[in-house]
Protein backbone atom coordinates (compact mmCIF):
# COMPACT_ATOMS: atom_id res chain seq x y z
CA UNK A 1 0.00 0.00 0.00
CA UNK A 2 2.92 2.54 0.84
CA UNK A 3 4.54 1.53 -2.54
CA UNK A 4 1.23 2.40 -4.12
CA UNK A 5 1.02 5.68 -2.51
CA UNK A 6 4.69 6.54 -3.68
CA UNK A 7 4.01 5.54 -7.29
CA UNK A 8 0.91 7.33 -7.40
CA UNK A 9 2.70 10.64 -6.23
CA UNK A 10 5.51 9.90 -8.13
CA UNK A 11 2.95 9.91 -11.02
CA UNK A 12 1.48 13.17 -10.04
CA UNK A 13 4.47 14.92 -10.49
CA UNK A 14 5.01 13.98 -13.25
CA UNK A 15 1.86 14.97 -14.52
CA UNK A 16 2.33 18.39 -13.28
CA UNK A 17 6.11 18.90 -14.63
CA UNK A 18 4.65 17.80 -18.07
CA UNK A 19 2.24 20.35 -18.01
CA UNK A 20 4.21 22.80 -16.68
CA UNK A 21 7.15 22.57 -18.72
CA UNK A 22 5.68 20.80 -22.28
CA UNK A 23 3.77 24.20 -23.31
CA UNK A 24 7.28 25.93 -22.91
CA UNK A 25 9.23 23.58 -24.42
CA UNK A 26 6.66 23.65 -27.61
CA UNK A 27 7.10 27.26 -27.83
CA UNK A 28 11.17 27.51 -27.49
CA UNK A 29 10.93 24.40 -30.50
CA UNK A 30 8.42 26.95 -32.49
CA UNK A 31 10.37 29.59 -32.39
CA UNK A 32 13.27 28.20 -34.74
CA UNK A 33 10.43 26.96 -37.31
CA UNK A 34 8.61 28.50 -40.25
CA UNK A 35 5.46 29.79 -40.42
CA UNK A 36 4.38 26.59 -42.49
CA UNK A 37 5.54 24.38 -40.43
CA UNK A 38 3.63 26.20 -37.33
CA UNK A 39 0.99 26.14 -39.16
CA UNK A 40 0.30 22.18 -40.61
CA UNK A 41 1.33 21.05 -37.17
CA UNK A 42 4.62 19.27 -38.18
CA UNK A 43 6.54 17.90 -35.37
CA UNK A 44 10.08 18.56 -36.88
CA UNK A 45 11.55 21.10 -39.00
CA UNK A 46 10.55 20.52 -42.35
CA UNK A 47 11.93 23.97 -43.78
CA UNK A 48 15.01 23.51 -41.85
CA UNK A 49 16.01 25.66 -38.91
CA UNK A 50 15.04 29.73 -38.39
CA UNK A 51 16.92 31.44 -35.62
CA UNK A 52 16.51 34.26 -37.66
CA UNK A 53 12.99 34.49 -36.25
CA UNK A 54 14.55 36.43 -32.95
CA UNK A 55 16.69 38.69 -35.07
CA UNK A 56 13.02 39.78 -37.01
CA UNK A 57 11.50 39.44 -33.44
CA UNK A 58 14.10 42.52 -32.57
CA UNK A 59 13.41 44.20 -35.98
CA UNK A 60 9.27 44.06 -35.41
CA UNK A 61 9.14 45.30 -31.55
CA UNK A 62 10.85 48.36 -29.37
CA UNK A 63 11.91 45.61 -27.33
CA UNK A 64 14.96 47.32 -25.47
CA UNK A 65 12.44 50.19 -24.93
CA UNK A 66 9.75 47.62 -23.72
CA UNK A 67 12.35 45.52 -21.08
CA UNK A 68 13.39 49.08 -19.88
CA UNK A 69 9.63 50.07 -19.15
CA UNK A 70 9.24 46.06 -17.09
CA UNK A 71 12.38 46.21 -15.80
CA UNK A 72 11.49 49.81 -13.97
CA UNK A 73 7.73 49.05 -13.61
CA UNK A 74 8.51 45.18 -12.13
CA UNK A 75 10.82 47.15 -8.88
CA UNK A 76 9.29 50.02 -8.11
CA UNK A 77 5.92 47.93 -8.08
CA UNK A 78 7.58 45.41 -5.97
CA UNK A 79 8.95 47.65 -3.80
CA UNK A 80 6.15 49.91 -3.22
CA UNK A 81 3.92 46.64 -2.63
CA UNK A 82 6.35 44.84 0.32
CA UNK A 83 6.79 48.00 2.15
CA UNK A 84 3.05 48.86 2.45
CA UNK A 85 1.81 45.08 2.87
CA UNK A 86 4.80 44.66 5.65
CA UNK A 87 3.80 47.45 7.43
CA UNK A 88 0.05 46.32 7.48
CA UNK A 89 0.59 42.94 8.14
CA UNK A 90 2.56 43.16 10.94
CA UNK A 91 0.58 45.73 12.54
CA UNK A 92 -2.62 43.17 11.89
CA UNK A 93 -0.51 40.29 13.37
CA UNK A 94 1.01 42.10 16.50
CA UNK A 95 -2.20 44.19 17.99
CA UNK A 96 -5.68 42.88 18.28
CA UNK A 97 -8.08 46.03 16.51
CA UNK A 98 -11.74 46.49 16.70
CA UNK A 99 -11.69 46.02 12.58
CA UNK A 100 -8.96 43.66 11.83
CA UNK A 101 -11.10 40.74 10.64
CA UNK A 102 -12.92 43.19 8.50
CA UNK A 103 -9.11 44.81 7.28
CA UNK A 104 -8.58 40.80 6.74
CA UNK A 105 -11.41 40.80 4.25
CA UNK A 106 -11.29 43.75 2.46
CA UNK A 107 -7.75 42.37 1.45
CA UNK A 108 -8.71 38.78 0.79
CA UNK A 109 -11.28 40.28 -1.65
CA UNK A 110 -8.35 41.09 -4.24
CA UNK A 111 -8.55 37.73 -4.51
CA UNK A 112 -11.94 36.65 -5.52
CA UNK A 113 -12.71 40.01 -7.91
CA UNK A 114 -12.11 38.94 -11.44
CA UNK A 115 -9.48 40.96 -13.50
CA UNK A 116 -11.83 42.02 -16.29
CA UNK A 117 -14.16 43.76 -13.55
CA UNK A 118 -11.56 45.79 -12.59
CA UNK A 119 -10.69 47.25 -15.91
CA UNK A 120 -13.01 50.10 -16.93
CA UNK A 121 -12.90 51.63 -12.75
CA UNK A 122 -9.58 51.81 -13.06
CA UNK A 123 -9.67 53.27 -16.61
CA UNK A 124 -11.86 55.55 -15.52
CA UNK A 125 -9.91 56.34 -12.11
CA UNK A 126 -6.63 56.78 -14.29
CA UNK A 127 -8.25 59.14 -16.47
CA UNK A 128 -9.53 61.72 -13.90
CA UNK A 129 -6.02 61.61 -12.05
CA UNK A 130 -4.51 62.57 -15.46
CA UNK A 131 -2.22 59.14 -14.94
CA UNK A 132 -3.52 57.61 -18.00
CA UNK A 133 -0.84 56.35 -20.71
CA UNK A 134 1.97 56.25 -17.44
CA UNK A 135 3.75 54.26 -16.09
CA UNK A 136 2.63 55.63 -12.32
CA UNK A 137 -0.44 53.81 -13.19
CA UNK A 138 0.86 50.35 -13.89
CA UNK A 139 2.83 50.87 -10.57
CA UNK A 140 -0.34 51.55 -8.91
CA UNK A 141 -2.04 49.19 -9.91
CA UNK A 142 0.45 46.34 -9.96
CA UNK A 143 0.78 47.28 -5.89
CA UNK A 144 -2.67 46.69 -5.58
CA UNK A 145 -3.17 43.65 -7.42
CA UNK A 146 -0.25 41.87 -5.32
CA UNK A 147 -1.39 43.10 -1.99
CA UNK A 148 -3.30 40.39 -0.70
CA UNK A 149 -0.60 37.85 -1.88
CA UNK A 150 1.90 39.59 -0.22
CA UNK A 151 -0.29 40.25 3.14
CA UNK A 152 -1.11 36.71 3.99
CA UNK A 153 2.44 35.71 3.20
CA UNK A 154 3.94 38.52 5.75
CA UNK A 155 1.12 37.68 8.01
CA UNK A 156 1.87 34.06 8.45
CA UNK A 157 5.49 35.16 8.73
CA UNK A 158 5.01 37.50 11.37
CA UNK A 159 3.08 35.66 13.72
CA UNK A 160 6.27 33.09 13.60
CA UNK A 161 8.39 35.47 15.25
CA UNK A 162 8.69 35.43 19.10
CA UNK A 163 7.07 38.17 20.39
CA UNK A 164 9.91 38.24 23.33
CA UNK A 165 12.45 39.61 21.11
CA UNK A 166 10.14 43.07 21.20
CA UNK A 167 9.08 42.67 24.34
CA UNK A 168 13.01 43.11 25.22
CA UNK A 169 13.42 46.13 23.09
CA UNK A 170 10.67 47.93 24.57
CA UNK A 171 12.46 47.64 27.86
CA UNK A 172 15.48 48.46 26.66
CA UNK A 173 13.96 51.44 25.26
CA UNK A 174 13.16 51.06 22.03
CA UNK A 175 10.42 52.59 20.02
CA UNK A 176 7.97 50.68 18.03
CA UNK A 177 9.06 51.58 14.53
CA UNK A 178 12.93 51.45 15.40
CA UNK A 179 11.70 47.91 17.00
CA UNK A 180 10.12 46.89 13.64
CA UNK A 181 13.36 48.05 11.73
CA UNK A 182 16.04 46.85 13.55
CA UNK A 183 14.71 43.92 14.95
CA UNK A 184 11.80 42.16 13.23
CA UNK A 185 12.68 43.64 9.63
CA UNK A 186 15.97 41.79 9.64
CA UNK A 187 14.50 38.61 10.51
CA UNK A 188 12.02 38.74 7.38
CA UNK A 189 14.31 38.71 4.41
CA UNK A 190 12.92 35.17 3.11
CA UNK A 191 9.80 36.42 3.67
CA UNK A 192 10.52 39.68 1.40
CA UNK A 193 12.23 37.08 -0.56
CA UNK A 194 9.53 34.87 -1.37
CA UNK A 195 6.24 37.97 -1.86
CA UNK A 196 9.06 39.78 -3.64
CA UNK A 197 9.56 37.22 -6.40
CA UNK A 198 5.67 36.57 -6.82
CA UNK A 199 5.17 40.21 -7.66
CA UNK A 200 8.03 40.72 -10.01
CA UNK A 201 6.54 37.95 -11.75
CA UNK A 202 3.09 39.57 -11.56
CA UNK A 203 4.47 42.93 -12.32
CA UNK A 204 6.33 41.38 -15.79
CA UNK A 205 3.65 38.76 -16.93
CA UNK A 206 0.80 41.10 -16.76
CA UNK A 207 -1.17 41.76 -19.39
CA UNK A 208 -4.49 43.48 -20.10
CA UNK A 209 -4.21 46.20 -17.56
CA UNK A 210 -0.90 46.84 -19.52
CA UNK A 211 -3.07 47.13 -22.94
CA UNK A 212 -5.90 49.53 -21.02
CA UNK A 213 -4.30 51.76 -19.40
CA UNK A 214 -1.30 52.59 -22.20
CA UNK A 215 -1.22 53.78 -26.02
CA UNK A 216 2.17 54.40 -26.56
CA UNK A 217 5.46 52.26 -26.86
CA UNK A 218 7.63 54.87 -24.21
CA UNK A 219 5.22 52.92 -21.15
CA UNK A 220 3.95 49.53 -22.82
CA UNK A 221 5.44 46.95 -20.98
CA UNK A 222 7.06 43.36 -22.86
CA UNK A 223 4.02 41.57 -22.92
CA UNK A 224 2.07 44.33 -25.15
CA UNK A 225 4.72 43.06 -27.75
CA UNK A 226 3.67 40.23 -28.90
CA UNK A 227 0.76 42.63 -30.35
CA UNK A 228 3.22 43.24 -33.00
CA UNK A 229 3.37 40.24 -34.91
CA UNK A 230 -0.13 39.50 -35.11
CA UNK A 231 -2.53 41.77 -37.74
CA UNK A 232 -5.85 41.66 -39.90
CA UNK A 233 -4.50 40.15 -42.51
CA UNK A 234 -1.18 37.91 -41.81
CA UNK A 235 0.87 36.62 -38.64
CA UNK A 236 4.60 35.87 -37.94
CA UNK A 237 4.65 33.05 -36.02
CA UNK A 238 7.78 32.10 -35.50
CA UNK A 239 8.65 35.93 -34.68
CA UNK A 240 5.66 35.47 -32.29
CA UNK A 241 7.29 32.45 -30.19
CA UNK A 242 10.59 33.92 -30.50
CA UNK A 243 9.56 37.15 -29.12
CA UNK A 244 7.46 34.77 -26.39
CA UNK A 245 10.80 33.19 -25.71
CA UNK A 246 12.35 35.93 -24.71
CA UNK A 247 9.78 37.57 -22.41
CA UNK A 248 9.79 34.39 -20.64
CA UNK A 249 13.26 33.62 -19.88
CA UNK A 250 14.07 36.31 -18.10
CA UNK A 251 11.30 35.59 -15.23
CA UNK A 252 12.40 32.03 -15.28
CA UNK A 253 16.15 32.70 -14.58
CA UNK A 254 14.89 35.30 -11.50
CA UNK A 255 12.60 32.45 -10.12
CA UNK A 256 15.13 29.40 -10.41
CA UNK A 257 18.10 32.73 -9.34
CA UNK A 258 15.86 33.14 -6.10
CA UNK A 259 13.97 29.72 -5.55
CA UNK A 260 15.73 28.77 -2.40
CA UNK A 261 14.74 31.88 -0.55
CA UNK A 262 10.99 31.44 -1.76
CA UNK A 263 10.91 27.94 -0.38
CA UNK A 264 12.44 28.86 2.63
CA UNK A 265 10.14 31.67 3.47
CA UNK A 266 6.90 30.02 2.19
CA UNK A 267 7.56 26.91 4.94
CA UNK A 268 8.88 29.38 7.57
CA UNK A 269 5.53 31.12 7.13
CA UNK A 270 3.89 28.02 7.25
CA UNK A 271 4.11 27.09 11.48
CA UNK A 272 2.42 29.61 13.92
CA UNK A 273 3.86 30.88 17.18
């Protein structure tokens, strides 16, 4: 029965690193092939190889201008998202308030509110504080989308941490912010590891609010790219994976860069004082 049990999880996995990692794969092997080939379906590479497909991805998109806009959109997002969730969810996890289960809630509702909903108040919100077509905006909004993410993941954190340790800086005479910064900020750096890395990711994968709330190439971030090879009238698809390709790596190397610490600080989150 045990041996059952290990083959069956042993089969699971599998499962899920096929369909994880096949869908990738497909697209890295598409993006040396011709359109024709795309197109019938063949398996191989019929019309030989076309690596030139990345140099016309470069030709077709603004992508330096593009990785420059992610690359300063993805930090300041992520930054401006872990210090505001840190603050509140260590506040939440270290005092008992009259509203903190409805604080808990209004957070946790991120989480159930589809994306699409969100689109036209925040079009419209954008408009009337003239931050339409900026990249303020996708910082703004990337914050906010990650906020519950990164809450619950500070929140479990927190509530790991002895409250002893500020207990003895309070007698020593510390005050409660230069408690929180000297003391319990130090001891959270896989936790600002592990929320940090899930909103990069969100910050540089994201998509439609990206396409609503730009126009023009100097803020559109990488994903708005692939718009480029795709029109009324004919598609480059091997540009289209190429250019797929590389939007993609770069998130991959950060994860697999930084997977330790998000390990380490979603199972340190994961047992309460």
């Amino acid at each position: 029965m045990k041996k059952l049990g290990t083959v069956l999880i042993g089969i699971f996995i599998t499962l899920i690193i096929i369909i994880s990692v096949v869908p990738f794969v497909w697209v890295f092997v598409s993006s040396f092939k011709s359109n024709f080939d795309i197109i019938s379906g063949n398996a191989g590479f019929t019309q030989g190889l076309h690596p030139e497909n990345y140099i016309t991805a470069f030709k077709m998109a603004p992508f330096l201008i593009f990785f420059r806009n992610s690359l300063l959109i993805s930090i300041i997002g992520t930054m401006l998202n872990l210090v505001t969730m840190s603050m509140a969810a260590y506040v939440i996890a270290r005092f008992t308030l009259k509203f903190g289960n409805v604080v808990k809630l209004l957070f946790t509702s991120v989480l159930f509110i589809p994306g699409a909903a969100l689109l036209y108040p925040l079009f419209t919100t954008m408009r009337l504080l003239n931050l339409y077509n900026s990249k303020t905006s996708l910082v703004l909004v990337y914050a906010g989308l990650g906020m519950a993410t990164t809450f619950y993941i500070m929140l479990s954190y927190y509530r790991t941490i002895p409250k002893s340790l500020e207990e003895a800086a309070y007698i020593d005479g510390a005050s409660f912010f230069r408690t929180y910064m000297q003391i319990i900020l130090p001891l959270t750096k896989p936790c600002f590891a592990t929320a940090g890395v899930l909103q990069f990711l969100l910050c540089w994968k994201e998509f439609q609010f990206a396409l609503t709330l730009t126009t023009g190439n100097e803020v559109r971030t990488v994903p708005i790219a692939l718009y480029y090879f795709t029109s009324q009238f004919a598609s480059d698809y091997g540009a289209m994976f190429a250019a797929t390709t590389i939007i993609a790596i770069p998130s991959i190397i950060f994860y697999v860069v930084l997977q330790k610490q998000v390990i380490n600080g979603l199972t340190a989150g994961s047992v309460k004082e």
